[in-house]
PDB file of N, CA and C in Angstrom:
ATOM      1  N   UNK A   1       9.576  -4.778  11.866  1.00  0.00           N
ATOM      2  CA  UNK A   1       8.208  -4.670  11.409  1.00  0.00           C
ATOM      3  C   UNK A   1       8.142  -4.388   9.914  1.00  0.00           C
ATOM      4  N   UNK A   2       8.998  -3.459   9.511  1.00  0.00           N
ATOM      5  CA  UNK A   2       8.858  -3.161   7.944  1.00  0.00           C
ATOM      6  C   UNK A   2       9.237  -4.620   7.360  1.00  0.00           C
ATOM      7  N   UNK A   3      10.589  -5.623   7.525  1.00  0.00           N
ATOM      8  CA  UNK A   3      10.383  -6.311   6.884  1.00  0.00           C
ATOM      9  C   UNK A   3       9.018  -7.137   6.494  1.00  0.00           C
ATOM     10  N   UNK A   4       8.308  -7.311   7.435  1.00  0.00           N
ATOM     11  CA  UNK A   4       7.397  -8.762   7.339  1.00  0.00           C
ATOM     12  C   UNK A   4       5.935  -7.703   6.593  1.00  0.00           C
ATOM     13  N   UNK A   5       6.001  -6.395   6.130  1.00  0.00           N
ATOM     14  CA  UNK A   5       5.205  -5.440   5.643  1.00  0.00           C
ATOM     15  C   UNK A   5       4.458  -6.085   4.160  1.00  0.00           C
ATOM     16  N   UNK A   6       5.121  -6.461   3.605  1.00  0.00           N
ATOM     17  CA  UNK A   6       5.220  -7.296   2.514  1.00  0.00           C
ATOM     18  C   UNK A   6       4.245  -8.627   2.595  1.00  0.00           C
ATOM     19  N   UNK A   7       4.926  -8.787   3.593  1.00  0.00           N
ATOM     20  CA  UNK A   7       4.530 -10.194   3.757  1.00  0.00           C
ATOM     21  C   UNK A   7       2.804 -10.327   4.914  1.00  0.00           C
ATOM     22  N   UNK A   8       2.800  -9.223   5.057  1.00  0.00           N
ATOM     23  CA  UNK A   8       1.335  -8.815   5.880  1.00  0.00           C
ATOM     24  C   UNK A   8       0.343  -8.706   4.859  1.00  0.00           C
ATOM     25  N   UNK A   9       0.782  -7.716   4.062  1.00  0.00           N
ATOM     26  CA  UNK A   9       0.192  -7.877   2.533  1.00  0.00           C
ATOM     27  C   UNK A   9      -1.090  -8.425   2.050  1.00  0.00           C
ATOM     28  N   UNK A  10       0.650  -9.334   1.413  1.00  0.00           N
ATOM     29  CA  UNK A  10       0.103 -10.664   0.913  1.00  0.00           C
ATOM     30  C   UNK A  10      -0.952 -11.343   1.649  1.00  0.00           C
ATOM     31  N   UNK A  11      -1.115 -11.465   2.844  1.00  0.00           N
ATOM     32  CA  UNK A  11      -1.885 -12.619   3.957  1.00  0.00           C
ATOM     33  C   UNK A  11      -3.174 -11.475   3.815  1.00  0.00           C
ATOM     34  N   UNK A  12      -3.141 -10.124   3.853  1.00  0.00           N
ATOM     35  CA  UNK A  12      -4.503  -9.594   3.598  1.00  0.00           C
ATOM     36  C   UNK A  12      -5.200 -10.022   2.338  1.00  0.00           C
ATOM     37  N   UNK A  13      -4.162  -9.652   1.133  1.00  0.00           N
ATOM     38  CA  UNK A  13      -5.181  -9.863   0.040  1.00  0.00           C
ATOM     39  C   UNK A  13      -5.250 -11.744   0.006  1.00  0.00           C
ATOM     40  N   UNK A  14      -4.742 -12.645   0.409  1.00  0.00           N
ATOM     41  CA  UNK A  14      -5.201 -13.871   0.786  1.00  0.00           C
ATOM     42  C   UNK A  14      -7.175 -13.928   1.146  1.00  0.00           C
ATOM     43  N   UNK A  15      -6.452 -13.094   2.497  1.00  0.00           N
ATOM     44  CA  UNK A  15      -7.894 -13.527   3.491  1.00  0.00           C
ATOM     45  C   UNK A  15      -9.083 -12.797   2.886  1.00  0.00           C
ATOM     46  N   UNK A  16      -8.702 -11.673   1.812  1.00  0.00           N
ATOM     47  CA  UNK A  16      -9.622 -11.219   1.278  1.00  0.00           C
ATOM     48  C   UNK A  16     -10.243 -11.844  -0.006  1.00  0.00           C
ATOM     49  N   UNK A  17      -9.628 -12.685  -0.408  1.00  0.00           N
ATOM     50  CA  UNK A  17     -10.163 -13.155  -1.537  1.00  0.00           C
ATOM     51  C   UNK A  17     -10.909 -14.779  -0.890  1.00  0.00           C
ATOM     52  N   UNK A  18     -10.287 -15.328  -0.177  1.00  0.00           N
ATOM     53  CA  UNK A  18     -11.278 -16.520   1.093  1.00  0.00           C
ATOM     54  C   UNK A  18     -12.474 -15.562   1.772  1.00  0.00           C
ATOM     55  N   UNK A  19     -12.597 -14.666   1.920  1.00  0.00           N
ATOM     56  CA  UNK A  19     -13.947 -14.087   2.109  1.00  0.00           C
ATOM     57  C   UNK A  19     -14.739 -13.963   0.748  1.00  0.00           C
ATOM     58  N   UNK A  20     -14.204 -13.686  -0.278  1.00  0.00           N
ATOM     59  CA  UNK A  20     -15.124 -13.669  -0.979  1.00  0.00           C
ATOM     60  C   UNK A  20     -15.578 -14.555  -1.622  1.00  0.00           C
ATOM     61  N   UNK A  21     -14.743 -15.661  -1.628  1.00  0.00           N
ATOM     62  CA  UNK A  21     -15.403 -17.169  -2.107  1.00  0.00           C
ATOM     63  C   UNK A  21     -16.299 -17.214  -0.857  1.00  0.00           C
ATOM     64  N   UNK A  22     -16.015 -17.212   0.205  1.00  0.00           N
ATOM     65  CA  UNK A  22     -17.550 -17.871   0.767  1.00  0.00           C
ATOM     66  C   UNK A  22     -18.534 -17.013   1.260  1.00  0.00           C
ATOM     67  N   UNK A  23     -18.313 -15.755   0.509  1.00  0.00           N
ATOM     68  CA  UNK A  23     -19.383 -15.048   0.437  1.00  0.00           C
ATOM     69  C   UNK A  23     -20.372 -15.554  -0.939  1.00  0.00           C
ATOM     70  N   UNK A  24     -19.496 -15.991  -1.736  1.00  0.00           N
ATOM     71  CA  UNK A  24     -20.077 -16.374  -2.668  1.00  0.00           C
ATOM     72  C   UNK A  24     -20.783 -18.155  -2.698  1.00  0.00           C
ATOM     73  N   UNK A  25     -20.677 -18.511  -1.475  1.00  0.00           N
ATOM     74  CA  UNK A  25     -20.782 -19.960  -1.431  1.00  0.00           C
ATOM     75  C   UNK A  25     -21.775 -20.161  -0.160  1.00  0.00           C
ATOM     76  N   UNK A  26     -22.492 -18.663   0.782  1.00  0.00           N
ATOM     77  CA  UNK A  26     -22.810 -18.800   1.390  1.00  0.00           C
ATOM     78  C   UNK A  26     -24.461 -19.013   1.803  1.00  0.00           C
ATOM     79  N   UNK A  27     -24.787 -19.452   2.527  1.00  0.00           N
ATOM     80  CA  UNK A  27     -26.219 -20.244   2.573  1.00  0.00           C
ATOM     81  C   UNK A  27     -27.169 -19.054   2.658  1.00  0.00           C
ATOM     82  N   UNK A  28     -26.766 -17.651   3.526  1.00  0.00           N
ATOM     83  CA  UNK A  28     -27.997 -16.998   3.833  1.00  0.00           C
ATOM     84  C   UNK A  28     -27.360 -15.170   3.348  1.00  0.00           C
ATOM     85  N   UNK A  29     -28.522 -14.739   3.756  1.00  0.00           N
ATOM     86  CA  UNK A  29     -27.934 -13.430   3.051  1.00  0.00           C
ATOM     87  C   UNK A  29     -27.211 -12.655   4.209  1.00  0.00           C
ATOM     88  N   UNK A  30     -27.837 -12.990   5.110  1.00  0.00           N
ATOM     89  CA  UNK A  30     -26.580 -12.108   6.310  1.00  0.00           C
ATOM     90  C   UNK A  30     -25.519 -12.779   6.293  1.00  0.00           C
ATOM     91  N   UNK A  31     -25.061 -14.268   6.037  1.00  0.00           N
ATOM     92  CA  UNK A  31     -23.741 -14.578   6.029  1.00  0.00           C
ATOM     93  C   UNK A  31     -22.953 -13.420   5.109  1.00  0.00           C
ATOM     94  N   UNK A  32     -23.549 -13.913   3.711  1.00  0.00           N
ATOM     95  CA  UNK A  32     -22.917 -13.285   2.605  1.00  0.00           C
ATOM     96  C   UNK A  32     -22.646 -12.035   3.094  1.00  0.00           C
ATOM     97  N   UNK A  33     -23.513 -10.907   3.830  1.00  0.00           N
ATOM     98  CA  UNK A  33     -23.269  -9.920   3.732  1.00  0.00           C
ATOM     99  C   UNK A  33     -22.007  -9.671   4.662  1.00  0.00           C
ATOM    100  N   UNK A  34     -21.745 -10.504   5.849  1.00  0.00           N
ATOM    101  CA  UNK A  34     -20.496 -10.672   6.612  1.00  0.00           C
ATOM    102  C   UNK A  34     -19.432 -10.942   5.868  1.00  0.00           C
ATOM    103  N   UNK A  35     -19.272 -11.945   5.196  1.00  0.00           N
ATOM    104  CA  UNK A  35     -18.246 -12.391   4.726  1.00  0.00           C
ATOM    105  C   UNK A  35     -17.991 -11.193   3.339  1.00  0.00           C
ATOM    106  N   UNK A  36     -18.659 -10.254   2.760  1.00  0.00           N
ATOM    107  CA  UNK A  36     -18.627  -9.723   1.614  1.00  0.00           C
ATOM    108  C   UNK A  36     -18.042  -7.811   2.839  1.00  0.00           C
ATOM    109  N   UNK A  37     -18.031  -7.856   3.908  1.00  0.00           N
ATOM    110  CA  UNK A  37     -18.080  -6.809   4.844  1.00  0.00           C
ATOM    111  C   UNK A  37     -16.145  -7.114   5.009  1.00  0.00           C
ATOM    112  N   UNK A  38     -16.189  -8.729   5.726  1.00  0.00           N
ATOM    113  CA  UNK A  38     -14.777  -9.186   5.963  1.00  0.00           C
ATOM    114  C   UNK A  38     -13.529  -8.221   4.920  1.00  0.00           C
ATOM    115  N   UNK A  39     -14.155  -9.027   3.704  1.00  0.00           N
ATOM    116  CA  UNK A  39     -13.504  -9.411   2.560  1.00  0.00           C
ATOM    117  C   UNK A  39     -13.160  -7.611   2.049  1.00  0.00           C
ATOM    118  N   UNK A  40     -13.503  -6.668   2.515  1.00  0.00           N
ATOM    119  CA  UNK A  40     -14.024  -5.137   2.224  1.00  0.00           C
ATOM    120  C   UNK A  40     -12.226  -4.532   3.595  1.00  0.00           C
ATOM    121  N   UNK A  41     -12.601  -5.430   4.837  1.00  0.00           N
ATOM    122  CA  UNK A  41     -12.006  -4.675   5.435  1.00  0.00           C
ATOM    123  C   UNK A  41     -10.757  -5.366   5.328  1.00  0.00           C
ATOM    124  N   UNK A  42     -10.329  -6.524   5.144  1.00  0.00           N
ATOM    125  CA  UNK A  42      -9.030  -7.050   4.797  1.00  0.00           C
ATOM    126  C   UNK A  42      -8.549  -6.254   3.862  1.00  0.00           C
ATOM    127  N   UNK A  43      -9.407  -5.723   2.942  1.00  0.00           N
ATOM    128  CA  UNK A  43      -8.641  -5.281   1.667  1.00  0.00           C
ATOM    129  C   UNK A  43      -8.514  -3.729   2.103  1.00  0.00           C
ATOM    130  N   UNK A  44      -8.921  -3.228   2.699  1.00  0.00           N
ATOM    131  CA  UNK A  44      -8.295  -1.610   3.758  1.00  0.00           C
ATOM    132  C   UNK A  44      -7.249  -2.054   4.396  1.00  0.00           C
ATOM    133  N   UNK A  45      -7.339  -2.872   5.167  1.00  0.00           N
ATOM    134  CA  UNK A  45      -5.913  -3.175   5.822  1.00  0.00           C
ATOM    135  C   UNK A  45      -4.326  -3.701   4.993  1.00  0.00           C
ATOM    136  N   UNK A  46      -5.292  -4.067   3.688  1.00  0.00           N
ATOM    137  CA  UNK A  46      -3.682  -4.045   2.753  1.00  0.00           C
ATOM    138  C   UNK A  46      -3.301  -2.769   1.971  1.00  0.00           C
ATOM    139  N   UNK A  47      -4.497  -2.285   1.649  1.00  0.00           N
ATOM    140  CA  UNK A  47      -4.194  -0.594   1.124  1.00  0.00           C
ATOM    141  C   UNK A  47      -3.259   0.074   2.152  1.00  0.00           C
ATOM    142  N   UNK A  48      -4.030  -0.027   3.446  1.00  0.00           N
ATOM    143  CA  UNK A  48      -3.132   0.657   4.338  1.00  0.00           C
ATOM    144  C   UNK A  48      -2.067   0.534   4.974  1.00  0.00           C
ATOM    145  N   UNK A  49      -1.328  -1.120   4.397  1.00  0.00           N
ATOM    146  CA  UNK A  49       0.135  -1.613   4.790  1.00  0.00           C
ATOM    147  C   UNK A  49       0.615  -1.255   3.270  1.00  0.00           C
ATOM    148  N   UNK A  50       0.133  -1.203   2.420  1.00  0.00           N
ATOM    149  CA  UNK A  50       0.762  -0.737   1.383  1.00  0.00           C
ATOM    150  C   UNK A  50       1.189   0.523   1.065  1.00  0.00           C
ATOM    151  N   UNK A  51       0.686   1.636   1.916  1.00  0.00           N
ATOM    152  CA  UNK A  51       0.317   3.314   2.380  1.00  0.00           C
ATOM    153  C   UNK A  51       1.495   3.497   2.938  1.00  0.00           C
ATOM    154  N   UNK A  52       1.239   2.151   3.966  1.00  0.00           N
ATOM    155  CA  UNK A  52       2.633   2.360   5.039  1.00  0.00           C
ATOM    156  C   UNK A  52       4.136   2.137   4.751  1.00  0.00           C
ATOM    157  N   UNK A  53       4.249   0.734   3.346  1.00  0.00           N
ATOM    158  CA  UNK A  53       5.242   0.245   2.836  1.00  0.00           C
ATOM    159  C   UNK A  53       5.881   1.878   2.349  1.00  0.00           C
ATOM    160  N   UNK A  54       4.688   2.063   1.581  1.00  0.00           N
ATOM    161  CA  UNK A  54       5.536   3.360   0.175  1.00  0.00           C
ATOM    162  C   UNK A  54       5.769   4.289   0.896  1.00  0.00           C
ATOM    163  N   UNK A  55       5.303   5.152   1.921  1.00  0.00           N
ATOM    164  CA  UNK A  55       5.959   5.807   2.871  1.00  0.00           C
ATOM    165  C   UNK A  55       7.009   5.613   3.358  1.00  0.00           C
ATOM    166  N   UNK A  56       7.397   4.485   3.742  1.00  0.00           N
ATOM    167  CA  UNK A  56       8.468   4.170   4.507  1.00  0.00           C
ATOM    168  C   UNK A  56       9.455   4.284   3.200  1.00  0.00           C
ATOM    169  N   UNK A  57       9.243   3.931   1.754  1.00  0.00           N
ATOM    170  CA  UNK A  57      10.621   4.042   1.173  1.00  0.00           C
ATOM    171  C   UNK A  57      10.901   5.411   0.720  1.00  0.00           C
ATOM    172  N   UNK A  58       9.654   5.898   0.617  1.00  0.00           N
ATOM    173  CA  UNK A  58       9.904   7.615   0.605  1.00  0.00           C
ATOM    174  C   UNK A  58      10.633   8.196   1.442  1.00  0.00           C
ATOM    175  N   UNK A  59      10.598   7.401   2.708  1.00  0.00           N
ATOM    176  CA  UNK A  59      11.418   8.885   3.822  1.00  0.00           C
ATOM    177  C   UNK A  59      13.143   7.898   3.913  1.00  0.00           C
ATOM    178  N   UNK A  60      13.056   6.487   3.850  1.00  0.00           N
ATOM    179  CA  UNK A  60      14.297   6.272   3.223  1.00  0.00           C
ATOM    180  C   UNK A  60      15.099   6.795   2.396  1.00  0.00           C
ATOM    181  N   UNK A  61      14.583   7.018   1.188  1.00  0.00           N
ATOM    182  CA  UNK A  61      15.406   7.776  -0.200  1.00  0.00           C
ATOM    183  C   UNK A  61      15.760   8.497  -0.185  1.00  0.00           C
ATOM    184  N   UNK A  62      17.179   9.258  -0.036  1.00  0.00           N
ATOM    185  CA  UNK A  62      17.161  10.503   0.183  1.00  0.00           C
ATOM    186  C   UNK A  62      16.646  11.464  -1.279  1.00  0.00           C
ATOM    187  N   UNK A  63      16.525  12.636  -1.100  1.00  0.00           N
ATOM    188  CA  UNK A  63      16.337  13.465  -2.301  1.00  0.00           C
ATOM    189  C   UNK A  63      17.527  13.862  -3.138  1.00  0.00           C
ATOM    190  N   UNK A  64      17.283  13.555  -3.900  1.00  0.00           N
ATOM    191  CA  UNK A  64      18.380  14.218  -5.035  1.00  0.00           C
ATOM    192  C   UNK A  64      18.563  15.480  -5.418  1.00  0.00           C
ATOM    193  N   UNK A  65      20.176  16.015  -5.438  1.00  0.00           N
ATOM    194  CA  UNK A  65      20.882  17.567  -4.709  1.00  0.00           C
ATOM    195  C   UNK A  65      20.040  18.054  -5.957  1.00  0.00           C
ATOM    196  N   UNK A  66      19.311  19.361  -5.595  1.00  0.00           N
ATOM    197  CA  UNK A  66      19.184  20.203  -6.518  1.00  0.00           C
ATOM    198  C   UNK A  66      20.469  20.882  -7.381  1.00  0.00           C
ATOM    199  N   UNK A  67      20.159  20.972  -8.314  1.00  0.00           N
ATOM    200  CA  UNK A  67      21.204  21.590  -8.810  1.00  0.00           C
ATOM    201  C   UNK A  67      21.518  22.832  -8.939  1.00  0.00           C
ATOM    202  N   UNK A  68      23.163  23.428  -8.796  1.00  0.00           N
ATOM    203  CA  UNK A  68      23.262  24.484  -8.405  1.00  0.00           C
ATOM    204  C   UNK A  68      22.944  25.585  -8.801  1.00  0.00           C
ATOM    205  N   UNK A  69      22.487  26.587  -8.627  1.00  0.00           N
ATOM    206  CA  UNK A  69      21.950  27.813  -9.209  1.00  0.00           C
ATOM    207  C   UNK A  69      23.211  28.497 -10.052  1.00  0.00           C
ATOM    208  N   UNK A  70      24.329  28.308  -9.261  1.00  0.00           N
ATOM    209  CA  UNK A  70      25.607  28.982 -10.106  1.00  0.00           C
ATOM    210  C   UNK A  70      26.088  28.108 -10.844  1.00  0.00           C
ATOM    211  N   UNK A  71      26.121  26.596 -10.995  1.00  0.00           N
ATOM    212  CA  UNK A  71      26.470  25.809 -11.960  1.00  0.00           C
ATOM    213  C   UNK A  71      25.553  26.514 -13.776  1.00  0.00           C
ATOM    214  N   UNK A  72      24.534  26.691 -13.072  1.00  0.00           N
ATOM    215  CA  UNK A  72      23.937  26.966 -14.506  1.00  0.00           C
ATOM    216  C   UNK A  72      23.740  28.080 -14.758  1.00  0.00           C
ATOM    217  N   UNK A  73      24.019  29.630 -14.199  1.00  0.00           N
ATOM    218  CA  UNK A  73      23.871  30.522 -14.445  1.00  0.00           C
ATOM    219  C   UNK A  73      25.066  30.909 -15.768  1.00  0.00           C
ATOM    220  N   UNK A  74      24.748  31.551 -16.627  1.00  0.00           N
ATOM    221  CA  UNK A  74      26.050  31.867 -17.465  1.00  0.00           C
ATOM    222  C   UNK A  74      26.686  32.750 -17.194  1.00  0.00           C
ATOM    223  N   UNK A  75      28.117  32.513 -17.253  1.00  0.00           N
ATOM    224  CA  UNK A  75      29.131  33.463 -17.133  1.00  0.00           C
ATOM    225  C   UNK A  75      29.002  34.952 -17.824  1.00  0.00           C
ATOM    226  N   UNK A  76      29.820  35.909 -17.167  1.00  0.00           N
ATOM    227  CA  UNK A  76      29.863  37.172 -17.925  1.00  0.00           C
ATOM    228  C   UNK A  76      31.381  37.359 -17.610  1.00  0.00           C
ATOM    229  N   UNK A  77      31.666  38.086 -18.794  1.00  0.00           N
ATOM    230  CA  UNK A  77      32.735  38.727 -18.737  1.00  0.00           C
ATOM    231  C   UNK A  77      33.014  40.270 -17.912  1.00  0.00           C
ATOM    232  N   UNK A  78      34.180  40.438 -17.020  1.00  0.00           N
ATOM    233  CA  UNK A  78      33.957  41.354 -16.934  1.00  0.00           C
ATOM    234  C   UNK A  78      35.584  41.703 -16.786  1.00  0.00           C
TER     235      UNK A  78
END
């Protein structure tokens, strides 16, 4: 599933921008307002595969070692 995440995407912001041409091409005002509604929720559904992409590489990555508290503390003589 993550691979094709990408590629879900893309096909949202597609279908979202074909809604808004024929919202913009459309004969009546309730069309428009459908197709201008479409074009609204395709583009949530790519925010929210995109939400899902960057999450997913977040919990992939591991974190990088803090560094050690005694590496950097300075020495004393004693």
């Amino acid at each position: 599933m993550l691979q094709t995440l990408s590629v879900d995407i893309r096909e949202c912001y597609l279908l979202a921008e074909q809604c808004r041409r024929l919202a913009e091409t459309a004969l009546t005002p309730s069309a428009k307002t459908d197709f201008v509604d479409m074009e609204r929720r395709w583009l949530s559904l790519a925010r929210n595969y995109e939400f899902a992409e960057r999450l997913s590489d977040f919990h992939r990555t591991p974190p990088e070692a803090p560094p050690s508290i005694l590496a950097e503390a300075p020495r004393t003589a004693v």
